[in-house]
C-alpha atoms as a PDB file:
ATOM      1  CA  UNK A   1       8.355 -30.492 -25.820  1.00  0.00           C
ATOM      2  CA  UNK A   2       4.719 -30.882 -25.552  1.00  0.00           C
ATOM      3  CA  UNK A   3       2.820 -30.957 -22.084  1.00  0.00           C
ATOM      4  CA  UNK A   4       0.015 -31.681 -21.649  1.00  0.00           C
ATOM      5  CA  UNK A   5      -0.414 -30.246 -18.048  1.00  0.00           C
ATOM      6  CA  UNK A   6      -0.421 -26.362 -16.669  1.00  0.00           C
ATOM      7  CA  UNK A   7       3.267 -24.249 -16.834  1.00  0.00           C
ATOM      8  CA  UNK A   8       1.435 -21.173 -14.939  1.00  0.00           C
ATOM      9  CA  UNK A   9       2.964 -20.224 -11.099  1.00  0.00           C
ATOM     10  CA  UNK A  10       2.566 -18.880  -8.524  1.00  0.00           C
ATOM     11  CA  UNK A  11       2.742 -14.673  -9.349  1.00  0.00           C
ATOM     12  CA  UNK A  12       1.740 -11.726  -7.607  1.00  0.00           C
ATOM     13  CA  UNK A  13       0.105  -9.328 -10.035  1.00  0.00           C
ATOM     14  CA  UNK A  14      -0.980  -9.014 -13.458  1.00  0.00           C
ATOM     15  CA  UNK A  15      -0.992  -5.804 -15.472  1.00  0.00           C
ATOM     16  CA  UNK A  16      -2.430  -5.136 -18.853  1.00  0.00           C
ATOM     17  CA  UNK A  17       0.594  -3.384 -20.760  1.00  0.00           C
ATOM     18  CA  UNK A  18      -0.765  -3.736 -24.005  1.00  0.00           C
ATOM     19  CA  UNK A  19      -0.839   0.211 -24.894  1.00  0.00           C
ATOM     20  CA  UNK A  20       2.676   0.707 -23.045  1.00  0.00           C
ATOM     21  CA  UNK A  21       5.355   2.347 -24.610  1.00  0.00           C
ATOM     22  CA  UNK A  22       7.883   0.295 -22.737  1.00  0.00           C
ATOM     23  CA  UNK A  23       7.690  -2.349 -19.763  1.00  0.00           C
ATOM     24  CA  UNK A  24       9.817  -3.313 -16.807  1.00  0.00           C
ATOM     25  CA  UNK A  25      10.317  -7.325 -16.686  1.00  0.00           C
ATOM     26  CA  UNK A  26      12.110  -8.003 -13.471  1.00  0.00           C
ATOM     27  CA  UNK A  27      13.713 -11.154 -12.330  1.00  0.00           C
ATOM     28  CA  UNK A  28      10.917 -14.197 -11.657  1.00  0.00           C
ATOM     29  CA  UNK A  29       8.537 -11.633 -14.023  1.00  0.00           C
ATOM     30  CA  UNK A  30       6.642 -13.199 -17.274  1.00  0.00           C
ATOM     31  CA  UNK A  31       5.649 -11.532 -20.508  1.00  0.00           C
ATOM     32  CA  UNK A  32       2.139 -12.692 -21.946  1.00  0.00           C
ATOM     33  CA  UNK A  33       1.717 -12.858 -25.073  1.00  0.00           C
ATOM     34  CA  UNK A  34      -1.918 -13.325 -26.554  1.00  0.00           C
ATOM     35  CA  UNK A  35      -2.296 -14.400 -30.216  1.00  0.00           C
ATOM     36  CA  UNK A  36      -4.793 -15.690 -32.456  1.00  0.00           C
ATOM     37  CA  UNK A  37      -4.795 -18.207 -34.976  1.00  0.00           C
ATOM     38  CA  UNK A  38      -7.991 -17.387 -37.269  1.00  0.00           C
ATOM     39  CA  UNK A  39      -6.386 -15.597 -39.873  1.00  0.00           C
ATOM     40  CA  UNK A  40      -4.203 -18.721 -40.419  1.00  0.00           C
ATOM     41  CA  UNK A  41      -7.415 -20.700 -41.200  1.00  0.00           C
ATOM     42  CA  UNK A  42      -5.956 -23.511 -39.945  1.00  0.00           C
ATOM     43  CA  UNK A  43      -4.143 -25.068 -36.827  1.00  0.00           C
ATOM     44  CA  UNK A  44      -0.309 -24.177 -37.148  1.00  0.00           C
ATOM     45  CA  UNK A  45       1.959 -26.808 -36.467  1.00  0.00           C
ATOM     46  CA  UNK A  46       5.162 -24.606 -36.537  1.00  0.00           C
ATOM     47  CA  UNK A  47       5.742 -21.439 -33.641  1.00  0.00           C
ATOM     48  CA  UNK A  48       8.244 -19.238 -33.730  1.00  0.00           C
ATOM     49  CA  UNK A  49       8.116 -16.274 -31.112  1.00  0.00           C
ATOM     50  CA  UNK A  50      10.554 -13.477 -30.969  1.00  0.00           C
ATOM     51  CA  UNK A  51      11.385 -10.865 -28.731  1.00  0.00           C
ATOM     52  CA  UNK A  52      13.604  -7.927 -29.073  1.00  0.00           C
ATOM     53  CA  UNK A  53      14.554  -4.702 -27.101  1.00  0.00           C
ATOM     54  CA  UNK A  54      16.782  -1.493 -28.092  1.00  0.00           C
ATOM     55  CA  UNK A  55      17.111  -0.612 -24.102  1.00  0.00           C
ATOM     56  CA  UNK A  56      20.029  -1.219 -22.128  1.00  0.00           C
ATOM     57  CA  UNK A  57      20.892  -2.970 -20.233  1.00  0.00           C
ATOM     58  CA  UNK A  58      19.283  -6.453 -20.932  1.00  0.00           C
ATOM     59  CA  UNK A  59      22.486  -8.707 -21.016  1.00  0.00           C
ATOM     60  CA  UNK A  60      21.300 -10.383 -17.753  1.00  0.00           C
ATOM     61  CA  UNK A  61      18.339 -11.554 -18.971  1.00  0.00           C
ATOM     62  CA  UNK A  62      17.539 -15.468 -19.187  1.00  0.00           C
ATOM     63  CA  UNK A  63      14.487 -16.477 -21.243  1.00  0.00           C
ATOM     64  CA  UNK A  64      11.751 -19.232 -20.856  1.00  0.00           C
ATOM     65  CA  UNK A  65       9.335 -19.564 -23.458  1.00  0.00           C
ATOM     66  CA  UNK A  66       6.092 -21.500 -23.515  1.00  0.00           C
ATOM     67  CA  UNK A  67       3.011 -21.801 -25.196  1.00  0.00           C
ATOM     68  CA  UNK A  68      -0.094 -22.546 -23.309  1.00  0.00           C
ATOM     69  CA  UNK A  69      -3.706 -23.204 -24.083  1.00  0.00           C
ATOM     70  CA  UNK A  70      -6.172 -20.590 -22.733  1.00  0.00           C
ATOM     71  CA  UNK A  71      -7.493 -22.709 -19.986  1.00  0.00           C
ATOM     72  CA  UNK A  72      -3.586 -23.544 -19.093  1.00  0.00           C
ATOM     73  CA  UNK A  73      -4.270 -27.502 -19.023  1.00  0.00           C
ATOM     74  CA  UNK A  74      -1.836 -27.685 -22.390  1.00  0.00           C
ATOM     75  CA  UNK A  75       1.714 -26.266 -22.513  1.00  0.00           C
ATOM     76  CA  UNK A  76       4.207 -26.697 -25.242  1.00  0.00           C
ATOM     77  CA  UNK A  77       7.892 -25.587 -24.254  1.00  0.00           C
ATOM     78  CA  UNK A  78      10.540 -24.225 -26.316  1.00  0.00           C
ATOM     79  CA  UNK A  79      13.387 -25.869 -24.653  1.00  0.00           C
ATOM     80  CA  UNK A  80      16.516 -24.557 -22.573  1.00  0.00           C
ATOM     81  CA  UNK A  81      16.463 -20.890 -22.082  1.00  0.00           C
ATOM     82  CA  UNK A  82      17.807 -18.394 -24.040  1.00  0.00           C
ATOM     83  CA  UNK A  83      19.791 -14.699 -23.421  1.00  0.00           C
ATOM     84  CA  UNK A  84      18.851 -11.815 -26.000  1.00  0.00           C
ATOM     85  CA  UNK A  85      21.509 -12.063 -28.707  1.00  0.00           C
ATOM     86  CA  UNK A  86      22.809  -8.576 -30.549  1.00  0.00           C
ATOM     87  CA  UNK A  87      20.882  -7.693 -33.758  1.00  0.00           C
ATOM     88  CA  UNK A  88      19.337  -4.790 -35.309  1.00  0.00           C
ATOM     89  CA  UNK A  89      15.908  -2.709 -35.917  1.00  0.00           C
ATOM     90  CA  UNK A  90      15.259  -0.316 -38.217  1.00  0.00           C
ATOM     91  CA  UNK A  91      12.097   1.437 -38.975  1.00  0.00           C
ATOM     92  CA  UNK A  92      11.245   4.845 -40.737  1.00  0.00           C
ATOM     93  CA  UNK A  93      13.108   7.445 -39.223  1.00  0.00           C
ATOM     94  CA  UNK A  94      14.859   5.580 -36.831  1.00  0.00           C
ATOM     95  CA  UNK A  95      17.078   2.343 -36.275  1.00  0.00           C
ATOM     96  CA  UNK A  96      19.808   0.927 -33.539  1.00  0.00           C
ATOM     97  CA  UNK A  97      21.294  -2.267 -32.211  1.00  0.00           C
ATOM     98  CA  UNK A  98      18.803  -4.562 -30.247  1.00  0.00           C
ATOM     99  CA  UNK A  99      19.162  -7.713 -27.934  1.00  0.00           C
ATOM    100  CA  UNK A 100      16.896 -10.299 -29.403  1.00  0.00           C
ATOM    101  CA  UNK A 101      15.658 -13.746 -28.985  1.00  0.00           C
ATOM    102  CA  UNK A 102      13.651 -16.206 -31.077  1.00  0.00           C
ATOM    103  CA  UNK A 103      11.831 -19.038 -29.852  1.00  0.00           C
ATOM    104  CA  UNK A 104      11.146 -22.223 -31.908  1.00  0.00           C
ATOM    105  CA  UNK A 105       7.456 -24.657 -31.291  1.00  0.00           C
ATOM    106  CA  UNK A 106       7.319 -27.723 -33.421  1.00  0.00           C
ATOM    107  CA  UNK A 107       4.378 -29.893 -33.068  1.00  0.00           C
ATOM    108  CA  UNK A 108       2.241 -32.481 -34.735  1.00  0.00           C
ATOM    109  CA  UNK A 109      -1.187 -31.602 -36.239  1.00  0.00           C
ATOM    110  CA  UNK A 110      -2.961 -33.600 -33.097  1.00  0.00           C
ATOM    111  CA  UNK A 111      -0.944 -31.567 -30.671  1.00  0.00           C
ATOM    112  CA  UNK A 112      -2.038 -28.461 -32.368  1.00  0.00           C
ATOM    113  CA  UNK A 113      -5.294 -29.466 -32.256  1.00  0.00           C
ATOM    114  CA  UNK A 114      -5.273 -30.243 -28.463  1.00  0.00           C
ATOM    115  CA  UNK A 115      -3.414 -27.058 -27.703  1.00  0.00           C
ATOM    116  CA  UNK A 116      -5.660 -24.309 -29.238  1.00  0.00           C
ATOM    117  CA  UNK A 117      -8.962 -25.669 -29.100  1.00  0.00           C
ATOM    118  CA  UNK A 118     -12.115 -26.405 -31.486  1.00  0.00           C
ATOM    119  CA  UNK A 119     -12.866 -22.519 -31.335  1.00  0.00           C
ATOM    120  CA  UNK A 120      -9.711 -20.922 -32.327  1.00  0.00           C
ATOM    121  CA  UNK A 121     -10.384 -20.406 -35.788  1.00  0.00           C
ATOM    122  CA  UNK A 122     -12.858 -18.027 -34.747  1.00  0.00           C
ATOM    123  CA  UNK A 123     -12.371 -14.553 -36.253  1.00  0.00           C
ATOM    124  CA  UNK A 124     -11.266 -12.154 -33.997  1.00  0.00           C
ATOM    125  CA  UNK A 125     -10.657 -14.324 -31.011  1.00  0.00           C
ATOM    126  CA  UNK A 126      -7.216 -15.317 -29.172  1.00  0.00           C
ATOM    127  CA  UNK A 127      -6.393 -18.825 -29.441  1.00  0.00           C
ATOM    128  CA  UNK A 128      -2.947 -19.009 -27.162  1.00  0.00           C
ATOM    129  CA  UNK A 129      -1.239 -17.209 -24.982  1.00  0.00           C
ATOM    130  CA  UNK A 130       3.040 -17.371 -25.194  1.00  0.00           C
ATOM    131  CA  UNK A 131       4.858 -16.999 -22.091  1.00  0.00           C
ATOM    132  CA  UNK A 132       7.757 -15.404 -21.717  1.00  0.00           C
ATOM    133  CA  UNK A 133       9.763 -15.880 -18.108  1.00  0.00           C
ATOM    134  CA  UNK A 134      12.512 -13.846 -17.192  1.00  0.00           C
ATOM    135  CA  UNK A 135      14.592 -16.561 -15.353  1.00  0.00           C
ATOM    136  CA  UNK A 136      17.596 -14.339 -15.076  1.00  0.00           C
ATOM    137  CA  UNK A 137      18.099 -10.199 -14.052  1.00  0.00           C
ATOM    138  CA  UNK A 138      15.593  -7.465 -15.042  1.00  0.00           C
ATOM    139  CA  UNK A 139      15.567  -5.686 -18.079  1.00  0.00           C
ATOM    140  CA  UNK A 140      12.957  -3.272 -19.931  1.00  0.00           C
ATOM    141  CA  UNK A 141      11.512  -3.879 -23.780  1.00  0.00           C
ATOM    142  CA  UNK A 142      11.787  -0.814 -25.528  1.00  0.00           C
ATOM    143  CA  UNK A 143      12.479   0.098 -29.145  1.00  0.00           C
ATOM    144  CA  UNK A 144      13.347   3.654 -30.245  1.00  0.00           C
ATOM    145  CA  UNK A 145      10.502   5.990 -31.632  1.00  0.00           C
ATOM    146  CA  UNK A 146       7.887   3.017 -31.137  1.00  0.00           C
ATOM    147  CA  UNK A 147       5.773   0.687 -28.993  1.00  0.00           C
ATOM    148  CA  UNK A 148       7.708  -2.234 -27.715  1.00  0.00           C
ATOM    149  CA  UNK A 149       4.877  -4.154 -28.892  1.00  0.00           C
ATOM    150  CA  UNK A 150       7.054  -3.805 -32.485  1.00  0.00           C
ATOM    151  CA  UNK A 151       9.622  -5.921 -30.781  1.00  0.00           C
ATOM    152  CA  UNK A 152       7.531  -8.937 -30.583  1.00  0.00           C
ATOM    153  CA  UNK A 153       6.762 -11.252 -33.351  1.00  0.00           C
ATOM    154  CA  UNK A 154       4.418 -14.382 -33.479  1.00  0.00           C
ATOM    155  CA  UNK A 155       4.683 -16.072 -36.196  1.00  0.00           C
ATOM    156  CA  UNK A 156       2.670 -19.295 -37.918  1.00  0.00           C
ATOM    157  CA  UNK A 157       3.573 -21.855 -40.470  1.00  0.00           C
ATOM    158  CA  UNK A 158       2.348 -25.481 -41.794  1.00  0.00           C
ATOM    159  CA  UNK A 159       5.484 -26.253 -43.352  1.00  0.00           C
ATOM    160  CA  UNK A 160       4.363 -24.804 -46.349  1.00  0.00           C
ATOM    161  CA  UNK A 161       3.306 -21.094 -46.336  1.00  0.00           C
ATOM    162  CA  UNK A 162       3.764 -19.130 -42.719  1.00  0.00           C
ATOM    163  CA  UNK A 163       2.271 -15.697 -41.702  1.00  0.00           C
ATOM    164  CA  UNK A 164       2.212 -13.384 -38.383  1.00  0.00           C
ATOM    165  CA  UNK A 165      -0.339 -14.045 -35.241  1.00  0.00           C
ATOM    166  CA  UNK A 166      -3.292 -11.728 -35.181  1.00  0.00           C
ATOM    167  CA  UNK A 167      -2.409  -9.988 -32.296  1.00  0.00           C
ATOM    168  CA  UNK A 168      -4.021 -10.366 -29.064  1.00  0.00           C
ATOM    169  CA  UNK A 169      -3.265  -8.301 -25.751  1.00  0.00           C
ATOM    170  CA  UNK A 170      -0.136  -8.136 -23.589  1.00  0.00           C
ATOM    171  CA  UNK A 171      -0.341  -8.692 -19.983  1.00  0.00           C
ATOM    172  CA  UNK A 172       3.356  -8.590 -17.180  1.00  0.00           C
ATOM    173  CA  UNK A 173       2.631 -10.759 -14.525  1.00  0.00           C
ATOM    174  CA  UNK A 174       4.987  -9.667 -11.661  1.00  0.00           C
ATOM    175  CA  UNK A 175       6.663 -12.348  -9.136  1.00  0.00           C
ATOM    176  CA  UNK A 176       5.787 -12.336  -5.736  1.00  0.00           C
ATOM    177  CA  UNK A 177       7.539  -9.457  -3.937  1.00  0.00           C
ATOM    178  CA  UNK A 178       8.041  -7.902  -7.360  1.00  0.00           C
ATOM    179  CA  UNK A 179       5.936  -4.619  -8.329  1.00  0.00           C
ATOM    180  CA  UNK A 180       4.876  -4.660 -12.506  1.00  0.00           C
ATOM    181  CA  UNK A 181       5.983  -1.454 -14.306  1.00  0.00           C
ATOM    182  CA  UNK A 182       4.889  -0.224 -17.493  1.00  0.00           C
ATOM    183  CA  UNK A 183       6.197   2.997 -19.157  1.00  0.00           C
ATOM    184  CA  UNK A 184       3.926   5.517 -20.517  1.00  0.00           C
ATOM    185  CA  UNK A 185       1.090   4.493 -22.696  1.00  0.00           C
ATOM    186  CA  UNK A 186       0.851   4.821 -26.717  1.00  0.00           C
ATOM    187  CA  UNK A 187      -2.013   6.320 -28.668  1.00  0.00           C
ATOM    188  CA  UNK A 188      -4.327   4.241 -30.371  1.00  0.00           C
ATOM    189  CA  UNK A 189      -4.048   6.999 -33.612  1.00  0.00           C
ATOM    190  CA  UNK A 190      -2.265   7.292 -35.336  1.00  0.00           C
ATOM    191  CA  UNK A 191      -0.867   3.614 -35.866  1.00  0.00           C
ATOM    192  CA  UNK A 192       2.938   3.333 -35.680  1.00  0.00           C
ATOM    193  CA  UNK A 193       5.180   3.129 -38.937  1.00  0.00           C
ATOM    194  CA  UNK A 194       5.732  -0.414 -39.686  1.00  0.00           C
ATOM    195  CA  UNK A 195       8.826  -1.482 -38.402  1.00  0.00           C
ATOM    196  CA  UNK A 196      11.210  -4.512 -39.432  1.00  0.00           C
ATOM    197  CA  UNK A 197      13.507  -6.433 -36.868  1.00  0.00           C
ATOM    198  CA  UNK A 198      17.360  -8.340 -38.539  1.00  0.00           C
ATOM    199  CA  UNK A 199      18.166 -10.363 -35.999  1.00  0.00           C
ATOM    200  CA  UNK A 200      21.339 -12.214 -37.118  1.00  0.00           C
ATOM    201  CA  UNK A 201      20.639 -12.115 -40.725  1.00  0.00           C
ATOM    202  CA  UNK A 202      16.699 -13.293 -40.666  1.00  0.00           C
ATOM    203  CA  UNK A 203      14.207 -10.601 -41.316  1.00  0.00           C
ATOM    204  CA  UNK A 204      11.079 -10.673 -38.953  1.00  0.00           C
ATOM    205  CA  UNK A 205       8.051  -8.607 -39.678  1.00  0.00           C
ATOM    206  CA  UNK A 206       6.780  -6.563 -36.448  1.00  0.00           C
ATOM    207  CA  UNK A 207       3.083  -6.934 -35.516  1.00  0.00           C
ATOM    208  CA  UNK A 208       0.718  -3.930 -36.305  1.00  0.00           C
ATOM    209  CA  UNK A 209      -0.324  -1.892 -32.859  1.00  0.00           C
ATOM    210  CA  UNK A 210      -4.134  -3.525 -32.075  1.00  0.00           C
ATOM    211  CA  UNK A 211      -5.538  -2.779 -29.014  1.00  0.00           C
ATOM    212  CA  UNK A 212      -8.120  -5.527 -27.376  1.00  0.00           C
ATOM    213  CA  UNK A 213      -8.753  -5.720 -24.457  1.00  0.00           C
ATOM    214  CA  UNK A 214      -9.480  -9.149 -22.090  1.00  0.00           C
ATOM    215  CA  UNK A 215     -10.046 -10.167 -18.946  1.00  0.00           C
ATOM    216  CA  UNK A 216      -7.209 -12.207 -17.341  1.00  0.00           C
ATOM    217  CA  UNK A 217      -8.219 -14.552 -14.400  1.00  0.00           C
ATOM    218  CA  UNK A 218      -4.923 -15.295 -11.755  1.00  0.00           C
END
């Protein structure tokens, strides 16, 4: 579904989390996601956002994903909610059952066009932000041995060749009356060992660890 209005709330604080090893994301809570689109060298017209966690328990969790534009006047929804689904992650030296969840954006090439913007195929730059809210009980994104930046995946595709989101930063936004937790942070250095999520069958590959930081504006 394609909006062409704002999907942000009302929320209480925002926390950059990008460097943390594992995060908190309580009830009313949302993930963001930032991603750019430059290394695509066009605008994609096909979304798909995943988001998986090894740490129990997450069972209660009820996912809304979104896609906005930077300025938040353009939203694209993924539809009805979803819960995080068992699957697996494996990565050198380490692997274990994860609850997962993978959000699909279709869209036409105008709507593309109108949701990232005449400057996001500028290199190094964000060009979106997804937006993950937790619409049912808290639950914390973790992944053994590794950043839980390694359980999400932004993907891009045309409909005829796809590849992963350059990676922007990760901000929690806590709900009113909630407080934002992140778990210890990660080292830049070294970078962690590539990692690979199978959720039900599909192979998705994690992003790299990039730190950038941004200013986020309430």
């Amino acid at each position: 579904m394609f909006l062409a209005l704002s999907a942000a709330g009302v929320h209480a604080a925002t926390i950059d989390v990008t460097s943390a090893a594992s995060v908190t994301v309580g009830a009313g809570d949302r993930l963001l996601i930032y991603f750019g689109i430059w290394n695509f060298s066009a605008y994609p017209t096909q979304i798909d956002v995943s988001v998986a966690t090894a740490l129990l328990p997450y069972g209660g969790a009820l996912l809304q994903a979104g896609i906005e534009s930077l300025d938040s006047a353009v939203a694209v929804s993924a539809g009805a909610p979803l819960a995080l689904a068992p699957g697996s992650w494996s990565s050198a030296g380490s692997s274990g059952d994860v609850g997962a969840a993978t959000f699909h954006f279709r869209m036409t090439a105008p709507e593309a066009a109108a949701l990232f913007g005449p400057g996001a195929l500028e290199r190094y730059t964000e060009a979106a932000v997804a937006v993950i809210d937790n619409q049912g009980s808290a639950f914390t994104l973790g992944l053994p041995g590794a950043s839980f930046r390694q359980g999400l995946s932004v993907s891009l595709s045309d409909g005829t060749r796809s590849t992963g989101a350059w990676p922007g930063a990760v901000y929690l936004d806590s709900a009113p009356g909630g407080a934002a937790f992140a778990g210890d942070t990660i080292p830049d250095d070294p970078a962690p060992e590539p990692a690979t999520l199978l959720l039900c069958g599909a192979s998705l590959a994690a992003l790299e660890m990039v730190r950038r930081r941004r200013r986020f504006l309430l």
